[in-house]
N, C-alpha and C. Protein backbone atom coordinates (compact mmCIF):
# COMPACT_ATOMS: atom_id res chain seq x y z
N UNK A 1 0.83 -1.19 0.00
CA UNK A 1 0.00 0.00 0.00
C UNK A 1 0.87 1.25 0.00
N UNK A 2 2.08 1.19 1.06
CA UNK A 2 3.21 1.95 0.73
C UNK A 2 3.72 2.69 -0.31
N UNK A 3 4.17 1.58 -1.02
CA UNK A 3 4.85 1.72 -2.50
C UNK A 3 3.73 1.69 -3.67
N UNK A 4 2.84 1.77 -3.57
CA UNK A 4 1.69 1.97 -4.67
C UNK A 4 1.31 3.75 -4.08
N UNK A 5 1.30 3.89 -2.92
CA UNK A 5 1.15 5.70 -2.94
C UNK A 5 2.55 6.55 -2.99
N UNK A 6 3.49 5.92 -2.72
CA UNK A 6 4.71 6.78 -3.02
C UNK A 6 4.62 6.78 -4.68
N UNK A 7 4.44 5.38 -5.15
CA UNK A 7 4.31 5.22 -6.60
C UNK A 7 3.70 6.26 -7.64
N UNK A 8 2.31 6.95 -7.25
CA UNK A 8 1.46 7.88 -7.61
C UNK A 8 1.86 9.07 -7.09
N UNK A 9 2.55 9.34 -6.02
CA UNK A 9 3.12 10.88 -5.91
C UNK A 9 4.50 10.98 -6.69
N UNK A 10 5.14 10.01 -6.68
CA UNK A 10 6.13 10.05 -7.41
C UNK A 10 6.31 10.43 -9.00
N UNK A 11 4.81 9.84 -9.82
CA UNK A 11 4.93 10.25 -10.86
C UNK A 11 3.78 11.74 -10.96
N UNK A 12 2.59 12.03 -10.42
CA UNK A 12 2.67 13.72 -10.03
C UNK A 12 3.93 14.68 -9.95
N UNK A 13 4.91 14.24 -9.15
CA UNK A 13 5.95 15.43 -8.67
C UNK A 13 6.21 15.29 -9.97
N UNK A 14 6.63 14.26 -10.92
CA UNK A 14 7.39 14.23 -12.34
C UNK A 14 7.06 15.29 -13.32
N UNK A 15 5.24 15.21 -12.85
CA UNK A 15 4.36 15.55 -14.35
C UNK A 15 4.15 17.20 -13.18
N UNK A 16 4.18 17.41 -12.32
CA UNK A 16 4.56 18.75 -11.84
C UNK A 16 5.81 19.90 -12.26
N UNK A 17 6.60 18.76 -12.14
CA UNK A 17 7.93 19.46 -11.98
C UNK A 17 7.80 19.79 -13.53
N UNK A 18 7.74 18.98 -14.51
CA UNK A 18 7.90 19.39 -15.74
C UNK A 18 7.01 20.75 -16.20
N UNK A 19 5.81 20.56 -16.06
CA UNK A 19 4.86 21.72 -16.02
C UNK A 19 5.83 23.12 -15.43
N UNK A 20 6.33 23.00 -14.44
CA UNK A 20 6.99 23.95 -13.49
C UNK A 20 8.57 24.60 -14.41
N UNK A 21 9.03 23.44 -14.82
CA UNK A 21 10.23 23.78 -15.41
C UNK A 21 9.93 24.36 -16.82
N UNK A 22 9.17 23.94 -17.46
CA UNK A 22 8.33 24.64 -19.24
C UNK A 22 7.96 26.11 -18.72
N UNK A 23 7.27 26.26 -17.71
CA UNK A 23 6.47 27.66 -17.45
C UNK A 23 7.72 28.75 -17.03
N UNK A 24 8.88 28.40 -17.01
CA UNK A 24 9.84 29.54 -16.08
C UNK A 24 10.71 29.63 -17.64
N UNK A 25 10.92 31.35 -17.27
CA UNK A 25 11.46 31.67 -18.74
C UNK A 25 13.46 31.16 -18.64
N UNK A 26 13.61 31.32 -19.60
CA UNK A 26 15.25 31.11 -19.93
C UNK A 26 15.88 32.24 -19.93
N UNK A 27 17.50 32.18 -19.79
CA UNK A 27 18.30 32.69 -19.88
C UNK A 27 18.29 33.48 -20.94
N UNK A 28 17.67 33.51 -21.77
CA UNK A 28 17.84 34.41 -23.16
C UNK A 28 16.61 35.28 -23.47
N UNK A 29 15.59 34.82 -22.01
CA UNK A 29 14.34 35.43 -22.64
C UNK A 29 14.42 37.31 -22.76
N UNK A 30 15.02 37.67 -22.05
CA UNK A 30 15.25 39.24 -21.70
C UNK A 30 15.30 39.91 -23.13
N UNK A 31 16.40 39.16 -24.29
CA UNK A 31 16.14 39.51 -25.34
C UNK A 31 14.85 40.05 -25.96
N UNK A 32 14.12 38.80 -26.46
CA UNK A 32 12.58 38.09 -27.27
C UNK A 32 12.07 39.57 -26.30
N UNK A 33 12.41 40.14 -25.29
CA UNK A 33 11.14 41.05 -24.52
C UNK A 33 10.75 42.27 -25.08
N UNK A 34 11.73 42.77 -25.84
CA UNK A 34 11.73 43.90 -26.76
C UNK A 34 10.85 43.66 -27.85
N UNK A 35 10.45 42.42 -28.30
CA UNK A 35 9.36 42.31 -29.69
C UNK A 35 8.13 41.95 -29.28
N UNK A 36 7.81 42.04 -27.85
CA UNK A 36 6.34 41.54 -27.99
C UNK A 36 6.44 40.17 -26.62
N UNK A 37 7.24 39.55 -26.64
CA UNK A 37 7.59 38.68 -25.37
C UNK A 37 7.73 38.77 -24.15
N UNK A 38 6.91 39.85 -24.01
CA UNK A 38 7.49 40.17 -22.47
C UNK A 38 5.82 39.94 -21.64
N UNK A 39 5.25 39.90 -22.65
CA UNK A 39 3.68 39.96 -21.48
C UNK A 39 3.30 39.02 -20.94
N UNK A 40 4.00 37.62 -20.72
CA UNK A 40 3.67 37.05 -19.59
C UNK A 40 4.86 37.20 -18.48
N UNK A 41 5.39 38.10 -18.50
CA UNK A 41 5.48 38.68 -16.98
C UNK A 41 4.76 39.55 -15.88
N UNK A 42 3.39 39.37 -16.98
CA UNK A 42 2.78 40.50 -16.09
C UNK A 42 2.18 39.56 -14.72
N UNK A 43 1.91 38.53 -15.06
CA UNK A 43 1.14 37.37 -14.62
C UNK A 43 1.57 37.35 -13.19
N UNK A 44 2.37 37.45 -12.78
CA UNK A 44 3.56 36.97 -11.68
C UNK A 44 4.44 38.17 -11.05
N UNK A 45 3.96 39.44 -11.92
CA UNK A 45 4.95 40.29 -11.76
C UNK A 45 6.43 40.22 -12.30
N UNK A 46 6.67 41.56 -12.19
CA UNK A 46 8.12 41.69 -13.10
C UNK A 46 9.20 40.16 -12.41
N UNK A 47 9.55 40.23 -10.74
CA UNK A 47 10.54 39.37 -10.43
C UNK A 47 9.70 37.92 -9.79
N UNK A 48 8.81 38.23 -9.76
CA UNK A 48 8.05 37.16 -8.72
C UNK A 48 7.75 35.68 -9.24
N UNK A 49 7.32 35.61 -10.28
CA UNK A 49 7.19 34.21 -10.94
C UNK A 49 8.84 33.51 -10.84
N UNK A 50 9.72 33.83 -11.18
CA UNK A 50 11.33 33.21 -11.19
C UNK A 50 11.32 32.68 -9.88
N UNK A 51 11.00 33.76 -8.85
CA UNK A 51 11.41 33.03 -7.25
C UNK A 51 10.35 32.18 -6.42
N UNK A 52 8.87 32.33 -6.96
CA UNK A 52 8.17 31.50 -7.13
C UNK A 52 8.45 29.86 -7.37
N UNK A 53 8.43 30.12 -8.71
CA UNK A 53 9.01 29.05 -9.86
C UNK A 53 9.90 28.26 -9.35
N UNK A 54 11.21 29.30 -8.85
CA UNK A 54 12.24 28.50 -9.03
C UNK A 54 12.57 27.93 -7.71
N UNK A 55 11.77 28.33 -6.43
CA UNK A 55 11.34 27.66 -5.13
C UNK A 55 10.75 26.23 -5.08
N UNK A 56 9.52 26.61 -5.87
CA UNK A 56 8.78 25.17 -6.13
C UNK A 56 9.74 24.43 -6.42
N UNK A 57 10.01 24.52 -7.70
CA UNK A 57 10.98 23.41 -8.61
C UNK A 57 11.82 22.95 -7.53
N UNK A 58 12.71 23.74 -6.90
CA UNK A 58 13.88 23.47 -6.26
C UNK A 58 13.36 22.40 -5.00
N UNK A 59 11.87 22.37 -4.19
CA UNK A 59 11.32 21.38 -3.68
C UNK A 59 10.67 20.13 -3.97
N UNK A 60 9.97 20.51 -5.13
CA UNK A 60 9.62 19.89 -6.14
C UNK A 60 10.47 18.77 -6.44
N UNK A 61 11.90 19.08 -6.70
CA UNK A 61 12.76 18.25 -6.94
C UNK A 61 13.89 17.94 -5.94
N UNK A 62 13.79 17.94 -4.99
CA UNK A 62 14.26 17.28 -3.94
C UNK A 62 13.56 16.16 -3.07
N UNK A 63 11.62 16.36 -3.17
CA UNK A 63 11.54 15.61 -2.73
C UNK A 63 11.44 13.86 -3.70
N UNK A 64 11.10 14.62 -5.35
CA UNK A 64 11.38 13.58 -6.11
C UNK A 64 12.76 12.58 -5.90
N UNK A 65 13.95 13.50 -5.66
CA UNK A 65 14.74 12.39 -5.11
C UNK A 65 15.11 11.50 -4.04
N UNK A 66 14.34 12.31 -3.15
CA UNK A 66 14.60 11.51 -1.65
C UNK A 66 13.21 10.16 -2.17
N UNK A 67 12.45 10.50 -2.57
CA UNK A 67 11.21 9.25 -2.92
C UNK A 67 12.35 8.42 -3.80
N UNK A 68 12.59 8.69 -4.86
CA UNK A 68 13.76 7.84 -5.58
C UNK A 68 14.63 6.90 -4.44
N UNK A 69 15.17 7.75 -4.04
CA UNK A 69 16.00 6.96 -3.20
C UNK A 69 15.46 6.31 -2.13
N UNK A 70 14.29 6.08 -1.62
CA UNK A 70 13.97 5.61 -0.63
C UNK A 70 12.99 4.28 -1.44
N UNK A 71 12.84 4.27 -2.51
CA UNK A 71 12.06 3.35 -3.08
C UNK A 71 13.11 2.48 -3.04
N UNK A 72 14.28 2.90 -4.04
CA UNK A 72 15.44 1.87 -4.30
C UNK A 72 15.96 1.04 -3.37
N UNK A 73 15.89 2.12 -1.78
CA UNK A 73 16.55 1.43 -0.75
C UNK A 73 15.95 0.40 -0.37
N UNK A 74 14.54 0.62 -0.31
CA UNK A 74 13.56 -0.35 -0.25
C UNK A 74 13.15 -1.57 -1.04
N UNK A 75 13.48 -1.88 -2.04
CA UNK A 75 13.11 -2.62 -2.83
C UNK A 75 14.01 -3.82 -3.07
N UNK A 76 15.33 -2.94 -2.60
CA UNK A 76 16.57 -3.76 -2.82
C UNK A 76 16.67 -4.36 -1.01
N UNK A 77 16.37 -3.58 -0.05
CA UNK A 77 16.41 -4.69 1.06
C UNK A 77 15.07 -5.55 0.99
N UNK A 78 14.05 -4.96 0.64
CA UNK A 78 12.73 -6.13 0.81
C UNK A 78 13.04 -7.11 -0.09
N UNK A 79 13.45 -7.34 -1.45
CA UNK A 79 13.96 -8.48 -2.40
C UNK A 79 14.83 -9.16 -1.64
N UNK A 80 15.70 -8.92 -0.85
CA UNK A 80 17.03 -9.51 0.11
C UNK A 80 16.47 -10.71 1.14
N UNK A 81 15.14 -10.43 1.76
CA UNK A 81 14.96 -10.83 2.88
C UNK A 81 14.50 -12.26 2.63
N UNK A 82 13.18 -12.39 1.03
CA UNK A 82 12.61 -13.43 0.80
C UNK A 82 13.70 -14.29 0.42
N UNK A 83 14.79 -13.95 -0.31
CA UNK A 83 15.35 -14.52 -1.32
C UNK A 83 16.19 -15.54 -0.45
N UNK A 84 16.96 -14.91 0.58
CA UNK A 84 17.59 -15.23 1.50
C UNK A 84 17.02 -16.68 2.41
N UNK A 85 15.43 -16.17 2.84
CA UNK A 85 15.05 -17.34 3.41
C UNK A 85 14.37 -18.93 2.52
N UNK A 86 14.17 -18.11 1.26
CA UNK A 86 13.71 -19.09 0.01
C UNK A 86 14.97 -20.24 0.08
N UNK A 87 16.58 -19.68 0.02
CA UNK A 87 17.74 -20.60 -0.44
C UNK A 87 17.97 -21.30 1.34
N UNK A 88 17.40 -20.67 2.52
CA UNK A 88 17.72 -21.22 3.30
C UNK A 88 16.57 -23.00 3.19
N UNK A 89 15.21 -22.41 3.05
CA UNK A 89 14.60 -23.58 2.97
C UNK A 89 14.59 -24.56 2.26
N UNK A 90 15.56 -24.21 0.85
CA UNK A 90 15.24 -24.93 -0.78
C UNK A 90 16.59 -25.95 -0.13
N UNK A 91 17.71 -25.41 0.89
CA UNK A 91 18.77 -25.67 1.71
C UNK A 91 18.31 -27.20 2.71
N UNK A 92 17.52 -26.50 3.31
CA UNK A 92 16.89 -27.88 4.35
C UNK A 92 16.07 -28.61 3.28
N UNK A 93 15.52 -28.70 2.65
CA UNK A 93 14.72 -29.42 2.02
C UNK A 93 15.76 -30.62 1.19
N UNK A 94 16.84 -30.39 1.20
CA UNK A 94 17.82 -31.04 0.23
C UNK A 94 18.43 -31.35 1.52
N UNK A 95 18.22 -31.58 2.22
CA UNK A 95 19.22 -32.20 3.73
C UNK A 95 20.51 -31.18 3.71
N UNK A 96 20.71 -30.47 2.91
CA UNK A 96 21.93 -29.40 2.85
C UNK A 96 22.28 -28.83 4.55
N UNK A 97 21.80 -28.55 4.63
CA UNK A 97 21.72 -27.64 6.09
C UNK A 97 20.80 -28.00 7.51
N UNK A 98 21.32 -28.13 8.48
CA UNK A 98 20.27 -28.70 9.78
C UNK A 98 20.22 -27.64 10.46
N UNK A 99 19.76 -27.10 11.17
CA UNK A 99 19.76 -26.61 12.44
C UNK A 99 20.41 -27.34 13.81
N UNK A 100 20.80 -28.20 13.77
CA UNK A 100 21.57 -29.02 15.33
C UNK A 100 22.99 -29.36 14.66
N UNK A 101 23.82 -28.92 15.51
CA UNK A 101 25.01 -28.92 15.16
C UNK A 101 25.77 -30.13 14.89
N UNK A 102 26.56 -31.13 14.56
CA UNK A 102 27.08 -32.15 14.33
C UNK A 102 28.19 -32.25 14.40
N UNK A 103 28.44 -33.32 15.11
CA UNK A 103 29.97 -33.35 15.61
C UNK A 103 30.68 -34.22 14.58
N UNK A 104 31.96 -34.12 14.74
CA UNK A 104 33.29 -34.03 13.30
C UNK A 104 32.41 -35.60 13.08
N UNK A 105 33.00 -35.87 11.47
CA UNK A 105 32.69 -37.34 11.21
C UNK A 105 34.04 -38.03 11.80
N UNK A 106 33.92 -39.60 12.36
CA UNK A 106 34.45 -40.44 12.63
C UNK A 106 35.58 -40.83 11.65
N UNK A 107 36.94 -41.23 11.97
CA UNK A 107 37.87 -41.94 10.65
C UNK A 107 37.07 -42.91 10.45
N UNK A 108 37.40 -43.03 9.22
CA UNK A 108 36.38 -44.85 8.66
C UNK A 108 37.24 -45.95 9.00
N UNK A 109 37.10 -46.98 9.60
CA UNK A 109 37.87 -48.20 10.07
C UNK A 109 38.24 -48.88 9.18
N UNK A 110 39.24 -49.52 9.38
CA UNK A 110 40.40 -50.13 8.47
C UNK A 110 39.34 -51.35 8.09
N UNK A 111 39.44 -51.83 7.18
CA UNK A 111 38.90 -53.40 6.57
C UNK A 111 39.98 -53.86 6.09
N UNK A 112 40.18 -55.46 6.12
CA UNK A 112 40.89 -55.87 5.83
C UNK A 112 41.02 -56.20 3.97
N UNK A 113 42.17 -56.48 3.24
CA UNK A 113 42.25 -56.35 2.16
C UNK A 113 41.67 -57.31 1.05
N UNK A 114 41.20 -58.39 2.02
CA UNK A 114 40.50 -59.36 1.17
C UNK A 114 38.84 -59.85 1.49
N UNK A 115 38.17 -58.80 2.43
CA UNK A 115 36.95 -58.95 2.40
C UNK A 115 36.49 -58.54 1.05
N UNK A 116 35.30 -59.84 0.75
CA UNK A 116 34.74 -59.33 -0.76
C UNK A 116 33.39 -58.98 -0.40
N UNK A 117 32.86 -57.95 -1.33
CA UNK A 117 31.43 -57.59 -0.78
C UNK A 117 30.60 -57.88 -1.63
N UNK A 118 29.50 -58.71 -1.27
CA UNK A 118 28.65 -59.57 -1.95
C UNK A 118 27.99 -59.11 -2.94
N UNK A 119 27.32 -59.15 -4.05
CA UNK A 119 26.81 -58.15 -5.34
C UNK A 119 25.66 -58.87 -5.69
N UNK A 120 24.61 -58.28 -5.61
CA UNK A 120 23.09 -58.77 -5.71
C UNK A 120 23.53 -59.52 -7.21
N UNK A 121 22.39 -60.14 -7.47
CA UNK A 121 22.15 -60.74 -8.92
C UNK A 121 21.68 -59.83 -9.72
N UNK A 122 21.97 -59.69 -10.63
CA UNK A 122 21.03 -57.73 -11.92
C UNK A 122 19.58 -59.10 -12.49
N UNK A 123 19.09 -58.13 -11.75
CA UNK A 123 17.27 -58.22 -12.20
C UNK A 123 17.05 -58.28 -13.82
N UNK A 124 16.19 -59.26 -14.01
CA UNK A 124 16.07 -59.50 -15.77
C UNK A 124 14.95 -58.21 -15.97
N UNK A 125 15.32 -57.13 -16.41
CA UNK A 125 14.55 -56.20 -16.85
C UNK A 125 14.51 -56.58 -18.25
N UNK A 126 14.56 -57.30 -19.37
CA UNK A 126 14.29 -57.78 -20.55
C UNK A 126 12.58 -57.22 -20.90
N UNK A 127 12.19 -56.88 -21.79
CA UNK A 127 10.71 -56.35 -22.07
C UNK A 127 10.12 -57.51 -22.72
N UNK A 128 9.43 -58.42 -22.91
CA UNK A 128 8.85 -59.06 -23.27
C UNK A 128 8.78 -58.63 -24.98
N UNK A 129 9.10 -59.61 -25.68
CA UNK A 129 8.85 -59.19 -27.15
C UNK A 129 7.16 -59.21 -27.59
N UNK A 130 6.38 -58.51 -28.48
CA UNK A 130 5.23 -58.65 -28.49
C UNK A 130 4.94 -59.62 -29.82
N UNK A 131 3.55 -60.33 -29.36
CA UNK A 131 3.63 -61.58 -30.32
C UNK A 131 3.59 -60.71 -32.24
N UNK A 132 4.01 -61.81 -32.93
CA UNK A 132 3.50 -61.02 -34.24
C UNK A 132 2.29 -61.02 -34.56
N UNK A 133 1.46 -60.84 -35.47
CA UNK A 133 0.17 -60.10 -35.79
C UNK A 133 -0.06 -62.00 -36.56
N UNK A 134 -1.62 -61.96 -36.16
CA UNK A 134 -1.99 -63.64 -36.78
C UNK A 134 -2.39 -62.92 -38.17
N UNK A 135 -1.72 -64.15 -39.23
CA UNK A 135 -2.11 -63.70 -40.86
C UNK A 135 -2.98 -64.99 -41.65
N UNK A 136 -4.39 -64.68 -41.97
CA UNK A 136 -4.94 -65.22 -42.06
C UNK A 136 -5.06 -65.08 -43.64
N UNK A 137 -5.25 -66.82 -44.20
CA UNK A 137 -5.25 -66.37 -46.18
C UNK A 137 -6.86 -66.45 -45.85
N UNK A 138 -7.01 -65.85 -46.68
CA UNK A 138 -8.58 -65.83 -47.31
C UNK A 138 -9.13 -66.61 -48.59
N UNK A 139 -10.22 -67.56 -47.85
CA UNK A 139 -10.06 -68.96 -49.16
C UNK A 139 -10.58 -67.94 -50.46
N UNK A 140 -10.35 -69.22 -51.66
CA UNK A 140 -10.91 -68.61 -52.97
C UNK A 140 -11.74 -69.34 -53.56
């Protein structure tokens, strides 16, 4: 619920800020003011729209980045936590890992060099051949 409303202010501030940054004049506008370009300063007054403007924006876009960054931070520890306990269980499930500690394995005991170890008989897995097809003449 979090990240679905940061989600929606996040892209507002975007579609704000841009609105905000189009509406504030440029560095060159002072020129264009001499032909006719100057009358939307009346709007805001001669200095007032710039420090306006350029207030918003300047919040505008700070808090867009702290949301940035707090999504990322977030997303990348909440992905961490499942993932982590997913490989611990996929871990026990494969006998990989116990929880009770286990003490060292034992040396394996000497056998002597001529015990032989007995070897089942191999099972007739053979498939049964299937009979051939009965061929019958047909009198004339």
């Amino acid at each position: 619920m979090l990240m679905t409303l940061l989600n929606v202010l996040y892209v507002l501030l975007a579609v704000a800020m841009i609105v905000l940054i189009l509406m504030q004049r440029g560095a060159g506008a002072q020129a264009g003011s001499g032909f006719g370009a100057g009358a939307s300063a009346t709007v805001f007054g001669a200095r007032g729209a710039g420090n306006f403007l350029s207030k918003s924006t300047k919040w505008l876009a700070i808090t867009f980045f702290l949301i940035a960054l707090f999504m990322g931070w977030h997303f990348t520890h909440a992905s961490k936590a499942p993932a982590e306990a997913q490989q611990k269980a996929a871990a026990a499930d494969l006998g990989l890992v116990s929880d009770v500690p286990t003490a060292p394995a034992a040396a394996p005991a000497q056998q002597p060099a001529n015990t032989a170890v007995p070897v089942a008989p191999a099972a007739n897995n053979a498939v049964p051949a299937a009979p051939a097809p009965a061929t019958t003449v047909a009198p004339k």
